[in-house]
C-alpha atoms as a PDB file:
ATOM      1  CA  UNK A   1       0.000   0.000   0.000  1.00  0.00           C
ATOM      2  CA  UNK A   2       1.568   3.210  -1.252  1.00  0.00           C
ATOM      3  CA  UNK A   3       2.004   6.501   1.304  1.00  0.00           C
ATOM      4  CA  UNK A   4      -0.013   9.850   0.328  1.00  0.00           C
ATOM      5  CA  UNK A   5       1.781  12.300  -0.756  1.00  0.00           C
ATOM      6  CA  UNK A   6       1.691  15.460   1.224  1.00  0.00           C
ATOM      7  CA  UNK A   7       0.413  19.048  -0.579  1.00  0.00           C
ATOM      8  CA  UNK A   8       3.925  21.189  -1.246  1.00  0.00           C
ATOM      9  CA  UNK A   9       2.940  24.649  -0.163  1.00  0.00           C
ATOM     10  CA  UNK A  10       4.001  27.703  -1.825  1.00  0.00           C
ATOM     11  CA  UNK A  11       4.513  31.388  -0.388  1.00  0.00           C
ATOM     12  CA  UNK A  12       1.562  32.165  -2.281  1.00  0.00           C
ATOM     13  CA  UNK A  13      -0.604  29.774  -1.054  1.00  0.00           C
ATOM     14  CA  UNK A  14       0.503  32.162   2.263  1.00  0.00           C
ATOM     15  CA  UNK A  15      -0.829  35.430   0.402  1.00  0.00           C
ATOM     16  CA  UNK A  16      -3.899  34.010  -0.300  1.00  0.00           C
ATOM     17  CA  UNK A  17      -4.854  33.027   3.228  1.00  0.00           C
ATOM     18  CA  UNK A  18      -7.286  34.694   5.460  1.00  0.00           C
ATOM     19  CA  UNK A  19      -6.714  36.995   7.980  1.00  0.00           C
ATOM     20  CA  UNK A  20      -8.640  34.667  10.376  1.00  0.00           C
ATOM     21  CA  UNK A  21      -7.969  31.050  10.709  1.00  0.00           C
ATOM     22  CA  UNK A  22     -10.370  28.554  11.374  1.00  0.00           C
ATOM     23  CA  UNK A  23      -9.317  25.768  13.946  1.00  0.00           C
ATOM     24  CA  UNK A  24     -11.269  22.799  14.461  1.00  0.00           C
ATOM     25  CA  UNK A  25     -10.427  21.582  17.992  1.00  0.00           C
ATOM     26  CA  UNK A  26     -10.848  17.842  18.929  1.00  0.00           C
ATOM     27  CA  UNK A  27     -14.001  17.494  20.083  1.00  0.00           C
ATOM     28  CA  UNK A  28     -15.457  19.183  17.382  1.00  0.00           C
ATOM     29  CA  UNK A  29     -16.508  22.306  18.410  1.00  0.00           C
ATOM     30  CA  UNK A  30     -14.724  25.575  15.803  1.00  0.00           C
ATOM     31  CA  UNK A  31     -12.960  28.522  16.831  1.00  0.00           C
ATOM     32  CA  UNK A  32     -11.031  31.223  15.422  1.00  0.00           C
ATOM     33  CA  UNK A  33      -7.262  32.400  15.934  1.00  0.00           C
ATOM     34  CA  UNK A  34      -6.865  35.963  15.689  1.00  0.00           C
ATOM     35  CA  UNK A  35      -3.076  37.629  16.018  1.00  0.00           C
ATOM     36  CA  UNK A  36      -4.195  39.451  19.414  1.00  0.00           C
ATOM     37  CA  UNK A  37      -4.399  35.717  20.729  1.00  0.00           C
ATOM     38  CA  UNK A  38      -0.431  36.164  20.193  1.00  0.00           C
ATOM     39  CA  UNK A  39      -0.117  38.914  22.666  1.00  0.00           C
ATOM     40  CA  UNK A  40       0.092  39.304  26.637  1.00  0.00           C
ATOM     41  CA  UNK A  41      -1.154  42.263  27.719  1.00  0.00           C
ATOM     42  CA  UNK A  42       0.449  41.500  31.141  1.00  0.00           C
ATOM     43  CA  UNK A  43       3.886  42.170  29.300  1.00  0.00           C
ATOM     44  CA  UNK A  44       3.101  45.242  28.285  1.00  0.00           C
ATOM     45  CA  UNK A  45       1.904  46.169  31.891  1.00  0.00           C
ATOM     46  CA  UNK A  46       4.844  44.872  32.977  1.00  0.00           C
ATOM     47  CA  UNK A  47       7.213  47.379  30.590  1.00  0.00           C
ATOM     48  CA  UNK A  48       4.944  50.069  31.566  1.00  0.00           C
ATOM     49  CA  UNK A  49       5.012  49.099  35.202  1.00  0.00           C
ATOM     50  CA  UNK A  50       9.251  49.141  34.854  1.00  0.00           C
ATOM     51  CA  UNK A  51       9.895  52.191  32.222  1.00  0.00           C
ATOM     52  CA  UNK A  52       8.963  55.326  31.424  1.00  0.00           C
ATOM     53  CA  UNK A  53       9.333  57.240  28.315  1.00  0.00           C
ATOM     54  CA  UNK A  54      12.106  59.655  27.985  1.00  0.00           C
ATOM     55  CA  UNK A  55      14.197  61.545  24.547  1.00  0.00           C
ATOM     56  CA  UNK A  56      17.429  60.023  23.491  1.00  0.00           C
ATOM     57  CA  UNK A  57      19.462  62.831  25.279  1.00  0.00           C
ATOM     58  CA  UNK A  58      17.951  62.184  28.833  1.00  0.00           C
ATOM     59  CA  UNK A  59      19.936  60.690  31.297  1.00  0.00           C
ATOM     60  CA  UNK A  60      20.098  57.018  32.128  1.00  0.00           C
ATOM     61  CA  UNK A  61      18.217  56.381  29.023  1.00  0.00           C
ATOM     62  CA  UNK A  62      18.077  52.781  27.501  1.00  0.00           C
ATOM     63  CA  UNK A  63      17.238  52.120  23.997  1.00  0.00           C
ATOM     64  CA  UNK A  64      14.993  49.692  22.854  1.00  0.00           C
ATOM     65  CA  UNK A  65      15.350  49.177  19.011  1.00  0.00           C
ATOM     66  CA  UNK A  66      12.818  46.316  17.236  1.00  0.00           C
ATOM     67  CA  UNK A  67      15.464  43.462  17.957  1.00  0.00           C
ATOM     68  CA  UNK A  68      15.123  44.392  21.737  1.00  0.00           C
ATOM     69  CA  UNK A  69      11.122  45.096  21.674  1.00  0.00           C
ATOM     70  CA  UNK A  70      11.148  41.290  19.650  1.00  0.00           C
ATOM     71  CA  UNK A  71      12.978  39.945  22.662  1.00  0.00           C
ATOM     72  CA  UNK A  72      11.336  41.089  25.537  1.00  0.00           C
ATOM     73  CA  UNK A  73       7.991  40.362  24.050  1.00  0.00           C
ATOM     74  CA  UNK A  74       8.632  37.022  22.755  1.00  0.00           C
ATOM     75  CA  UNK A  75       7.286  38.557  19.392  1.00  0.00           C
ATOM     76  CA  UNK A  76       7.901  36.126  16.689  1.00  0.00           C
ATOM     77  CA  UNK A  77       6.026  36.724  13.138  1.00  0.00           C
ATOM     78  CA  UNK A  78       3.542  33.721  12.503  1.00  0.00           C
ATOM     79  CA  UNK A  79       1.242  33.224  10.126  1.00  0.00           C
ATOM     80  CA  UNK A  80      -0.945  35.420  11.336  1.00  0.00           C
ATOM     81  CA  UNK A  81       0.989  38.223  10.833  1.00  0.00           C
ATOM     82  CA  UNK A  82       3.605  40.466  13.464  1.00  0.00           C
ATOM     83  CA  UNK A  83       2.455  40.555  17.141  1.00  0.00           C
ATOM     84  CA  UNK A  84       5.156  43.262  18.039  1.00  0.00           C
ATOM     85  CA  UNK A  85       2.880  45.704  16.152  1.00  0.00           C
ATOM     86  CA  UNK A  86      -0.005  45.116  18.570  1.00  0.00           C
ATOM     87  CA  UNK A  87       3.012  45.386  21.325  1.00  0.00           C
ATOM     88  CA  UNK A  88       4.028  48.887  19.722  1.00  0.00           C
ATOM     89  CA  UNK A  89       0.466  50.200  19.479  1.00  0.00           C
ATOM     90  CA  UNK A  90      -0.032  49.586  23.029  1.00  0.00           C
ATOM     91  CA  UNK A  91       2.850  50.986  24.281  1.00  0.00           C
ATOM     92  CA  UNK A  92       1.978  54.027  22.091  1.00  0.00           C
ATOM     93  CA  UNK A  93      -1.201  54.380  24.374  1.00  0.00           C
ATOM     94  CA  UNK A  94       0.949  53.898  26.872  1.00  0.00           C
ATOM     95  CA  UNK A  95       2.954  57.226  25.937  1.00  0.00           C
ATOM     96  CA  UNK A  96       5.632  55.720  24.549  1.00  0.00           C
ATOM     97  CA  UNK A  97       6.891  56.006  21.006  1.00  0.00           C
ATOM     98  CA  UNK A  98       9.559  55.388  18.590  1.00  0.00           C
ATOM     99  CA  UNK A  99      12.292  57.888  17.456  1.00  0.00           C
ATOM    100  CA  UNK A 100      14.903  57.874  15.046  1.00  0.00           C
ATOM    101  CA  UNK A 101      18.254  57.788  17.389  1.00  0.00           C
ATOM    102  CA  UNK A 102      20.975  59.865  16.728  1.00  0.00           C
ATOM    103  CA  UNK A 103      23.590  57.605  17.339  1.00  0.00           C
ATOM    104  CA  UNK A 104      22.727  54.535  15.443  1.00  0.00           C
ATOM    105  CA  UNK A 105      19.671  56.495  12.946  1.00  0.00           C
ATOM    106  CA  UNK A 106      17.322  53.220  13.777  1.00  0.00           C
ATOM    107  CA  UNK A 107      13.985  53.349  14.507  1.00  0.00           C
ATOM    108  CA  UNK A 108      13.418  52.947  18.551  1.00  0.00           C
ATOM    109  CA  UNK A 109      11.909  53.751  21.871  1.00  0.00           C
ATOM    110  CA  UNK A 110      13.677  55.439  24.381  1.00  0.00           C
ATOM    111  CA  UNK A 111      13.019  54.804  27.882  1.00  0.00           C
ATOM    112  CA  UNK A 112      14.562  55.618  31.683  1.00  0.00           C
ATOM    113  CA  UNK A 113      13.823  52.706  34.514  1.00  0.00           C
ATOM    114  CA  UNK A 114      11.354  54.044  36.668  1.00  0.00           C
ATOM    115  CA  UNK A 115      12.700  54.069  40.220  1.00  0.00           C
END
C-alpha cells in the first residue's frame, strides 16, 4: 500500500490566506485564531510598570530598538501576521513612542527605569 503524498505549499498559497484562521479543535466544536491571541497584555503592563518614556538625550536612558522590543515580548512573526505591532500600538497608548536615534539612525523607543 503506497504513502499519500503530502500538498507542497508555496509562499503564495501564504498570500492568499485569510486573515482569520479557522481551527477545528478535537471534540469538534470551531474557533477562530486571531493575532491578538499572540499577545500578553500583562507584558506590556509589565514594561509600563518598569519604564517610562524619555528623549534620546535624557539621562540614564536605555534604547529599545525592534530586535530588543522582539525579545522582551517574545514577538515572533507567525502566520498570522507580526504581534510586536499590537506590542508597539499599546505601548503608544501607553505614551511611549519610537524615534529615530541619533547615534545609530534606527527606529526605537527610548526609555529611563522608573525608580
Amino acid at each position: 500500500m503506497g504513502r499519500k503524498k503530502k500538498k507542497q505549499y508555496d509562499y503564495e498559497d501564504w498570500e492568499d490566506a485569510p486573515d482569520d484562521v479557522d481551527v477545528v479543535a478535537g471534540n469538534g466544536d470551531q474557533f477562530q485564531v486571531h493575532l491578538s491571541d499572540y499577545v500578553i497584555e500583562e507584558k506590556v503592563s509589565a514594561f509600563v510598570r518598569g519604564y517610562k518614556p524619555c528623549s534620546e538625550f535624557d539621562p540614564g536612558y536605555e534604547q529599545f530598538d525592534e530586535s530588543r522590543l522582539r525579545d522582551f515580548f517574545k514577538a515572533t512573526v507567525c502566520g498570522l501576521g507580526d504581534p510586536l505591532k499590537l506590542y508597539i500600538e499599546d505601548l503608544k497608548l501607553a505614551g511611549f513612542r519610537m524615534d529615530i536615534s541619533v547615534a545609530t539612525g534606527e527606529p526605537c523607543i527610548f526609555v529611563q527605569p522608573r525608580g
